[in-house]
N, C-alpha and C. Protein backbone atom coordinates (compact mmCIF):
# COMPACT_ATOMS: atom_id res chain seq x y z
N UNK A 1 5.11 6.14 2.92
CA UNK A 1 5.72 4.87 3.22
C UNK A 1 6.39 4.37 1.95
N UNK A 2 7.36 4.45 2.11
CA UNK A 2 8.68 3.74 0.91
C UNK A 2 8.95 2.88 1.24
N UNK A 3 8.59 1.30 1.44
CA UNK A 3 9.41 0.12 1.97
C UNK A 3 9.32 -1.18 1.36
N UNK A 4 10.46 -1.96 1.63
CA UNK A 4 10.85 -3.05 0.40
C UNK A 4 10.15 -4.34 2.18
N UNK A 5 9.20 -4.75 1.82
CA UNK A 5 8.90 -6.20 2.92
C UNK A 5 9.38 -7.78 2.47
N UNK A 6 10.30 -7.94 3.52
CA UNK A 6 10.97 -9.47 3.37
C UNK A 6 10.02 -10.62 3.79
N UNK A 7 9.90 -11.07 3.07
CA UNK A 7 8.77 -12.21 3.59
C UNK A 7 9.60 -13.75 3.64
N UNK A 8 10.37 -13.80 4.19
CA UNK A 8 11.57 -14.91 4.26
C UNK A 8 11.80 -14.50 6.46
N UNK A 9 11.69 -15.34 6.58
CA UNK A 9 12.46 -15.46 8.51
C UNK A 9 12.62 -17.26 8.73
N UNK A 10 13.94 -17.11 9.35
CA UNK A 10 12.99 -18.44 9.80
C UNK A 10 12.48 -19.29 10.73
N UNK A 11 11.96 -18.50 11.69
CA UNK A 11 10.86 -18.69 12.62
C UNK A 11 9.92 -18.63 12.14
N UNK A 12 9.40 -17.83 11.16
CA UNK A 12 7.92 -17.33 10.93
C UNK A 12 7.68 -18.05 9.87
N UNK A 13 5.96 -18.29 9.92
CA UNK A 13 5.89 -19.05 8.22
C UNK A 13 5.18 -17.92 7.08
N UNK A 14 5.17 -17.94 6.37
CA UNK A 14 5.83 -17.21 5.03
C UNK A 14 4.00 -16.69 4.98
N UNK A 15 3.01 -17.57 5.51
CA UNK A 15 1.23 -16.83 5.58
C UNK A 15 1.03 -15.97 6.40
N UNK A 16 1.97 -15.92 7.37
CA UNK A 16 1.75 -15.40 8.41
C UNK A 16 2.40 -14.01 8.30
N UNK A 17 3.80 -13.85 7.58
CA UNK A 17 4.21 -12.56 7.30
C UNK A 17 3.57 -12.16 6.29
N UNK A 18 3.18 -12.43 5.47
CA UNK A 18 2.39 -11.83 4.50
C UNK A 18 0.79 -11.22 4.95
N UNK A 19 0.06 -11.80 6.27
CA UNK A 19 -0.40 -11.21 7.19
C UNK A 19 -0.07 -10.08 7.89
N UNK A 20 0.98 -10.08 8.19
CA UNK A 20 1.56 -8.76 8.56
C UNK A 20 1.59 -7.83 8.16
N UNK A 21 2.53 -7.93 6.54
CA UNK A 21 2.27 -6.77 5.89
C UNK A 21 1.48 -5.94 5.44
N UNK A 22 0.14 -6.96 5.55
CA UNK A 22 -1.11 -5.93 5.32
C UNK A 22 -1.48 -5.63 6.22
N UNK A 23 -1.35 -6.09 7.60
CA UNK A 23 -1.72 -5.48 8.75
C UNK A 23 -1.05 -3.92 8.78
N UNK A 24 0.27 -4.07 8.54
CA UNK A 24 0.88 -2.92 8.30
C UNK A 24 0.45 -1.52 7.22
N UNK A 25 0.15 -2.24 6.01
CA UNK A 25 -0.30 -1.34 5.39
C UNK A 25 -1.82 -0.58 5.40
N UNK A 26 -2.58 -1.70 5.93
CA UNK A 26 -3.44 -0.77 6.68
C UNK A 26 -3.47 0.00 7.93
N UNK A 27 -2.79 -0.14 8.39
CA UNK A 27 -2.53 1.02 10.02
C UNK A 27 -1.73 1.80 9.15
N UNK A 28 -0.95 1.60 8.09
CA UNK A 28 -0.26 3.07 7.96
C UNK A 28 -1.62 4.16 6.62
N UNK A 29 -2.33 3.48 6.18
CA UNK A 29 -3.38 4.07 5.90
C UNK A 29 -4.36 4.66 6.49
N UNK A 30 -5.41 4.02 7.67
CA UNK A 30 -5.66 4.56 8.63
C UNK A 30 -5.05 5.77 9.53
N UNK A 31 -3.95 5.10 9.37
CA UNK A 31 -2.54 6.54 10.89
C UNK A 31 -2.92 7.50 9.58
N UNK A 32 -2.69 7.76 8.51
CA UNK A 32 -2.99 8.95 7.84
C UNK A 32 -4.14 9.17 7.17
N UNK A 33 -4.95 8.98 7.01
CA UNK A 33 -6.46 9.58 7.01
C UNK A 33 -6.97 10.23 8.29
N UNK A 34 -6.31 10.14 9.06
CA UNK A 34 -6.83 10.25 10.80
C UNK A 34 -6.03 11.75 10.55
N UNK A 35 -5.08 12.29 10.12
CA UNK A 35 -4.29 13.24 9.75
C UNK A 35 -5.55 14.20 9.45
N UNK A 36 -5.43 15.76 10.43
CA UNK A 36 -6.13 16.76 9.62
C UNK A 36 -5.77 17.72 8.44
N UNK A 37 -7.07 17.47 7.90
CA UNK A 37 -6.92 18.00 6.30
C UNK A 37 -6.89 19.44 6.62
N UNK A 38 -5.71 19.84 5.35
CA UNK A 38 -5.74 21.32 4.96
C UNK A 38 -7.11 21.56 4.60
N UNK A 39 -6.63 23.29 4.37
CA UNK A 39 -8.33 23.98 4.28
C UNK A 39 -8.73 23.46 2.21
N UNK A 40 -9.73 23.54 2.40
CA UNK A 40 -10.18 23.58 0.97
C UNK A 40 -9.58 22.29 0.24
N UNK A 41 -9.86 21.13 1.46
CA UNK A 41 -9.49 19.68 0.68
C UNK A 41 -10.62 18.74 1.30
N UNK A 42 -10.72 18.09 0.57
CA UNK A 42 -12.24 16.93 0.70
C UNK A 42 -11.34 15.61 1.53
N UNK A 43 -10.48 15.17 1.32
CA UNK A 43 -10.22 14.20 1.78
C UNK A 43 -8.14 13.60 1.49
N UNK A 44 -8.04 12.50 1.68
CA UNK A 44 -6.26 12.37 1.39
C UNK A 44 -6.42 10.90 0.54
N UNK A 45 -5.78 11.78 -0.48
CA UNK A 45 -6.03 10.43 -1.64
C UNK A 45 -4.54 9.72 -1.39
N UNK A 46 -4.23 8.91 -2.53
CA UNK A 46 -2.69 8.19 -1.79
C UNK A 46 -2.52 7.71 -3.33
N UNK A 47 -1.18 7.95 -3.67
CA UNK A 47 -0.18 7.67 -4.51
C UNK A 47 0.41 6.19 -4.34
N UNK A 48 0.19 4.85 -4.71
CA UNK A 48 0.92 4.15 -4.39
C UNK A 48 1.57 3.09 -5.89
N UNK A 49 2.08 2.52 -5.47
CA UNK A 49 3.41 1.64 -6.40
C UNK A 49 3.60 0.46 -5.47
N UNK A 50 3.50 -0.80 -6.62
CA UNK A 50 3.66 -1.75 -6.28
C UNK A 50 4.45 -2.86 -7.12
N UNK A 51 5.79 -3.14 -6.49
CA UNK A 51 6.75 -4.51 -7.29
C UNK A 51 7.21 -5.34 -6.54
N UNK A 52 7.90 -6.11 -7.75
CA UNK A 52 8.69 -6.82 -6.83
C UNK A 52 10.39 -6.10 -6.16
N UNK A 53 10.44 -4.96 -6.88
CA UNK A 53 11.84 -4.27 -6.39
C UNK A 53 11.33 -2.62 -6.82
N UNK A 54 12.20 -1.83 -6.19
CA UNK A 54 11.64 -0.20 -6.19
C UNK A 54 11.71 0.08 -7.84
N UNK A 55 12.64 -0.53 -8.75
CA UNK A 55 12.94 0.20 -10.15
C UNK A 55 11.71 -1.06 -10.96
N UNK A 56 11.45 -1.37 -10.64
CA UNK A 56 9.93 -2.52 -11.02
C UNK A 56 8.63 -2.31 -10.73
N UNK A 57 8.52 -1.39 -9.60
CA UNK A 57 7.34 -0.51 -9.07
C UNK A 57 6.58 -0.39 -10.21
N UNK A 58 4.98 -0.25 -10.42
CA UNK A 58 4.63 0.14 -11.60
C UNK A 58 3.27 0.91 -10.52
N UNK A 59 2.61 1.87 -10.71
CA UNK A 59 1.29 2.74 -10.02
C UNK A 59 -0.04 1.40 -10.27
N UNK A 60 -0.43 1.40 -8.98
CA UNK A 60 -2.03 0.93 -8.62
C UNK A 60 -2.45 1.49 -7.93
N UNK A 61 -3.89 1.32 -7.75
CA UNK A 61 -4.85 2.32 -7.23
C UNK A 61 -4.87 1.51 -5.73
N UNK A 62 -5.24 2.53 -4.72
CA UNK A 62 -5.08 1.91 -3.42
C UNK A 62 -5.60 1.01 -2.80
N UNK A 63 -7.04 0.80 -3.74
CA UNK A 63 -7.52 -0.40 -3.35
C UNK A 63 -7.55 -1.46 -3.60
N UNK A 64 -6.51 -1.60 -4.63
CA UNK A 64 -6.13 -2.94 -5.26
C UNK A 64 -4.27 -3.51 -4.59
N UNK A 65 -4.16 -2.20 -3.18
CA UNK A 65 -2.63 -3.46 -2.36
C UNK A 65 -2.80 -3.94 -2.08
N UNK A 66 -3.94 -5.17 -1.62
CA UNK A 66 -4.27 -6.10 -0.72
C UNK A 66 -4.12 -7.07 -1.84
N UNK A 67 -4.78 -6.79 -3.10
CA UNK A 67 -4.81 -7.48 -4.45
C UNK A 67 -3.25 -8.12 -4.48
N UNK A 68 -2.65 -7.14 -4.76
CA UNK A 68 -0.86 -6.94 -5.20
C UNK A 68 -0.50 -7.67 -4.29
N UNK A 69 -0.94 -8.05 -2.86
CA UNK A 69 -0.02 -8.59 -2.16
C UNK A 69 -0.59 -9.73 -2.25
N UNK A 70 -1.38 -10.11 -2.45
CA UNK A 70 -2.12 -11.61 -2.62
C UNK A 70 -1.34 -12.07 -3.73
N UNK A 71 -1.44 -11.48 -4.60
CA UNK A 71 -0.47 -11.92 -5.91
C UNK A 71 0.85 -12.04 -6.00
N UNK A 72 1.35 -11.86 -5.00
CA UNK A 72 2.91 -11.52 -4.59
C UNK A 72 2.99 -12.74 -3.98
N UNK A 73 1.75 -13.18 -2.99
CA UNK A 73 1.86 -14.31 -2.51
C UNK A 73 1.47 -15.84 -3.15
N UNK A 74 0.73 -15.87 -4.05
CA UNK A 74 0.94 -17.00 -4.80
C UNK A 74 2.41 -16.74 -5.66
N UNK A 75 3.06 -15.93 -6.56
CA UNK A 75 4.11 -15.78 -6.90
C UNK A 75 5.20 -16.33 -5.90
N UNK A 76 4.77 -16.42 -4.51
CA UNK A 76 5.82 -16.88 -3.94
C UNK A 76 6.90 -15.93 -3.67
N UNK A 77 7.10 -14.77 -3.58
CA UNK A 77 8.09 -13.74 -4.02
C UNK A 77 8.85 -13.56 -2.24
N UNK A 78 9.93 -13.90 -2.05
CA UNK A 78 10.64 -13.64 -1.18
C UNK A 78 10.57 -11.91 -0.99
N UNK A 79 10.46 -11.09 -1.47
CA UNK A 79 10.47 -9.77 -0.67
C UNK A 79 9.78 -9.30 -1.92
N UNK A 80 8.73 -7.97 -1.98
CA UNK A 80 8.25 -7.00 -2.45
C UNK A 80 8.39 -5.68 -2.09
N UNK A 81 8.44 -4.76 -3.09
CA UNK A 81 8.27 -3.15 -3.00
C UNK A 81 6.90 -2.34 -2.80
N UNK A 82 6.82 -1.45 -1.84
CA UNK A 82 5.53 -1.04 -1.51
C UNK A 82 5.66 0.34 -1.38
N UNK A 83 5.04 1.48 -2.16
CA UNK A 83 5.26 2.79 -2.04
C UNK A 83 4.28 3.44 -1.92
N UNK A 84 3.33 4.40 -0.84
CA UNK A 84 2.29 5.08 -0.43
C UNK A 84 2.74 6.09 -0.27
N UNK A 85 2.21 7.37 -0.78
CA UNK A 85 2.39 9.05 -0.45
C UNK A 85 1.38 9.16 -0.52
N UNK A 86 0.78 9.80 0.31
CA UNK A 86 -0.36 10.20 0.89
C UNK A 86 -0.63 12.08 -0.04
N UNK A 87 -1.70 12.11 -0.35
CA UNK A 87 -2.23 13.62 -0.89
C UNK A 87 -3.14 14.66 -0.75
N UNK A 88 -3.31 15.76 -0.84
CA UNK A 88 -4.84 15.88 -0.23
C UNK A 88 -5.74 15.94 -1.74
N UNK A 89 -6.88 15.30 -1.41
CA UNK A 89 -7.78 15.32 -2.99
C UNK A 89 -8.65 16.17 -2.67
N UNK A 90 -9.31 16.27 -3.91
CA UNK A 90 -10.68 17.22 -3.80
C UNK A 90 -11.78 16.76 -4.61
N UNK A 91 -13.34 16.85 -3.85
CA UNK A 91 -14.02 16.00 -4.82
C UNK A 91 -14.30 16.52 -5.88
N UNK A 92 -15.01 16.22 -7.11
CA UNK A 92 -15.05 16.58 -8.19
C UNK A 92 -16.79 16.12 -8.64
N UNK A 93 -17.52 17.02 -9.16
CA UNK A 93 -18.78 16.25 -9.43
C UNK A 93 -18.56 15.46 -10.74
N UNK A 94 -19.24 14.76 -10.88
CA UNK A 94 -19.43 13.38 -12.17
C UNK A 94 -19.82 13.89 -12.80
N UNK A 95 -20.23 13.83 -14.43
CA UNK A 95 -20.70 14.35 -15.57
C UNK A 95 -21.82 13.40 -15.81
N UNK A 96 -22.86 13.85 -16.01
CA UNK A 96 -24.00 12.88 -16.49
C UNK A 96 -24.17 12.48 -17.46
């Protein structure tokens, strides 16, 4: 998922699309974890990027877009950049 979300309409109020978009970004997380894994992979890790425009993007970890978009939303930010590629990971044991 490569997509720039407008949070400006004006029917809609501006809490309510910003509701959305995470509604969105979690079904498109879910729709691909639900994806079967190649052989000799533990699970699908995800690549994502978060700005206010695609060349502003900077890498966060996936569980901090809900974060990014909360922060997008006190910023007030008429539209944000949102970039997810999905991967296959593999687990790794911890070092004691």
């Amino acid at each position: 998922m490569k997509k720039t979300f407008n949070l400006t309409h004006e029917k809609i109020k501006y809490a309510r699309l910003v509701e959305s978009t995470k509604s969105d970004v979690r079904k498109y997380l879910k729709r691909e974890r639900k994806k079967k894994l190649p052989e000799d992979v533990d699970f699908w890790d995800f690549d994502c990027k978060f700005g206010p425009t695609a060349g502003e993007a900077k890498t966060v970890h996936v569980a901090e877009i809900s974060k990014c978009i909360d922060a997008a939303e006190e910023k007030e930010l008429e539209s944000f950049y949102i970039e997810i590629l999905a991967k296959p990971g593999i687990r790794t044991k911890r070092s004691v």
